[in-house]
Protein backbone atom coordinates (compact mmCIF):
# COMPACT_ATOMS: atom_id res chain seq x y z
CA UNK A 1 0.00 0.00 0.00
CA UNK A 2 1.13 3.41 -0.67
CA UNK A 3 -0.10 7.05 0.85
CA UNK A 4 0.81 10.13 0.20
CA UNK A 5 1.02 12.27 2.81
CA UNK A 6 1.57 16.27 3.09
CA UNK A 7 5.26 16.17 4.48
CA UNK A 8 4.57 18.70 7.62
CA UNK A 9 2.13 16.03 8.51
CA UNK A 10 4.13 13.24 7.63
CA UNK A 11 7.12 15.36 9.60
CA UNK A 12 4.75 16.12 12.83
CA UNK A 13 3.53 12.64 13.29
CA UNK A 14 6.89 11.25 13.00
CA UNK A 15 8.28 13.15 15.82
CA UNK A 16 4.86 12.16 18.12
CA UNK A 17 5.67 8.53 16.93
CA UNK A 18 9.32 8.17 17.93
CA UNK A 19 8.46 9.97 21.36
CA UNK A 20 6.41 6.99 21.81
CA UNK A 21 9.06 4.69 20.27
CA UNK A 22 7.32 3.68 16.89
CA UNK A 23 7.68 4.73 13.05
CA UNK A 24 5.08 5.74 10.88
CA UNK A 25 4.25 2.17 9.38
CA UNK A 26 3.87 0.63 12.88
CA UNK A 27 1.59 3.44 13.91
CA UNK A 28 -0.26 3.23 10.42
CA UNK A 29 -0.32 -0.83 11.16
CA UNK A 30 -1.74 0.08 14.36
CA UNK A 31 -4.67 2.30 13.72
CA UNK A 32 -5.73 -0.47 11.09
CA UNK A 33 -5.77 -3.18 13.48
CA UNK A 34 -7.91 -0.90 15.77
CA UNK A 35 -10.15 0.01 12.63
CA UNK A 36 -10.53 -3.59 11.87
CA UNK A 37 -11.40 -4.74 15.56
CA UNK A 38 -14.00 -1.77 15.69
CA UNK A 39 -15.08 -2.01 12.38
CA UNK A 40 -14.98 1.67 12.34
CA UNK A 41 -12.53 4.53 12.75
CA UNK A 42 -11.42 4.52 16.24
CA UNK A 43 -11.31 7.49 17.21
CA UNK A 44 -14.85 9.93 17.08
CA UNK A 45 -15.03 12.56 14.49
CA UNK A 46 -16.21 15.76 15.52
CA UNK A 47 -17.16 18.88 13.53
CA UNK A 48 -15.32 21.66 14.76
CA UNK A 49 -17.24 23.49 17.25
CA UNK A 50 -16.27 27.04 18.17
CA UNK A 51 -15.56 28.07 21.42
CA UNK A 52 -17.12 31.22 23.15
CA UNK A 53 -15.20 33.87 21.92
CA UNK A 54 -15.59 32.72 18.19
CA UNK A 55 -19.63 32.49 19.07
CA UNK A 56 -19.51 35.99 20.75
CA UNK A 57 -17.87 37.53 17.56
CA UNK A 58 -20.38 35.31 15.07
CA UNK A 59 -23.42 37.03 16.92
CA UNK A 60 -21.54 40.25 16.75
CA UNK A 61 -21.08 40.03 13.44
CA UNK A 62 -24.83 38.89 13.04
CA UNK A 63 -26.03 41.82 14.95
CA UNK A 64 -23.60 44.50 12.74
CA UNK A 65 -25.41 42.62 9.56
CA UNK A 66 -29.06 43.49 11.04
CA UNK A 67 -28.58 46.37 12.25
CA UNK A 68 -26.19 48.84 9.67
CA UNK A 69 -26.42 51.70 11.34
CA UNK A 70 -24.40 50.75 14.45
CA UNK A 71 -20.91 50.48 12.64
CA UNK A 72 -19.15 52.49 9.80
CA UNK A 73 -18.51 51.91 6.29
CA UNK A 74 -15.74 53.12 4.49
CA UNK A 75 -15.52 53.06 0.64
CA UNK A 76 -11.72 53.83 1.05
CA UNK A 77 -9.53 51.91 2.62
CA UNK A 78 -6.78 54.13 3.33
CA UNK A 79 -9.10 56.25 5.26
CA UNK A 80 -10.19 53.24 6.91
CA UNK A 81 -6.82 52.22 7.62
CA UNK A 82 -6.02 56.11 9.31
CA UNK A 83 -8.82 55.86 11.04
CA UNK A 84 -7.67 52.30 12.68
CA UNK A 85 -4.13 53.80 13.63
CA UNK A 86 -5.64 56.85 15.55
């Protein structure tokens, strides 16, 4: 079997795997195994949820969307950017 992998990957999981004292195709060989005895991935696979702050900036956002009035607009964005570095 062969995989292609994107080499910081390949490069980040090598260096968890020798902390632990394995290579890359016993660590591969192992997550099979585990697969096969599950008959599933075994690990659970979970959408990324975002934390509080991410939520708190989402609704901000929302409420900036609704509501135009509360924030400015700029049509340039050097004045913008003057405006920022006051």
């Amino acid at each position: 079997m062969q995989i292609q992998l994107n080499e910081q990957t390949a490069n980040q999981a090598q260096l968890i795997f020798q902390s632990l004292g394995l290579d890359i195709t016993t660590a591969i060989n192992i997550f099979l195994e585990q697969s096969i005895q599950a008959k599933n991935i075994p690990f659970q696979i979970v959408e990324n949820i975002p934390n509080e702050d991410t939520i708190e900036a989402i609704k901000e956002v929302e409420h900036m969307k609704k509501n135009p009035s509360i924030s400015k607009s700029y049509t340039d964005v050097d004045t913008m950017i003057q405006e920022l570095l006051q």
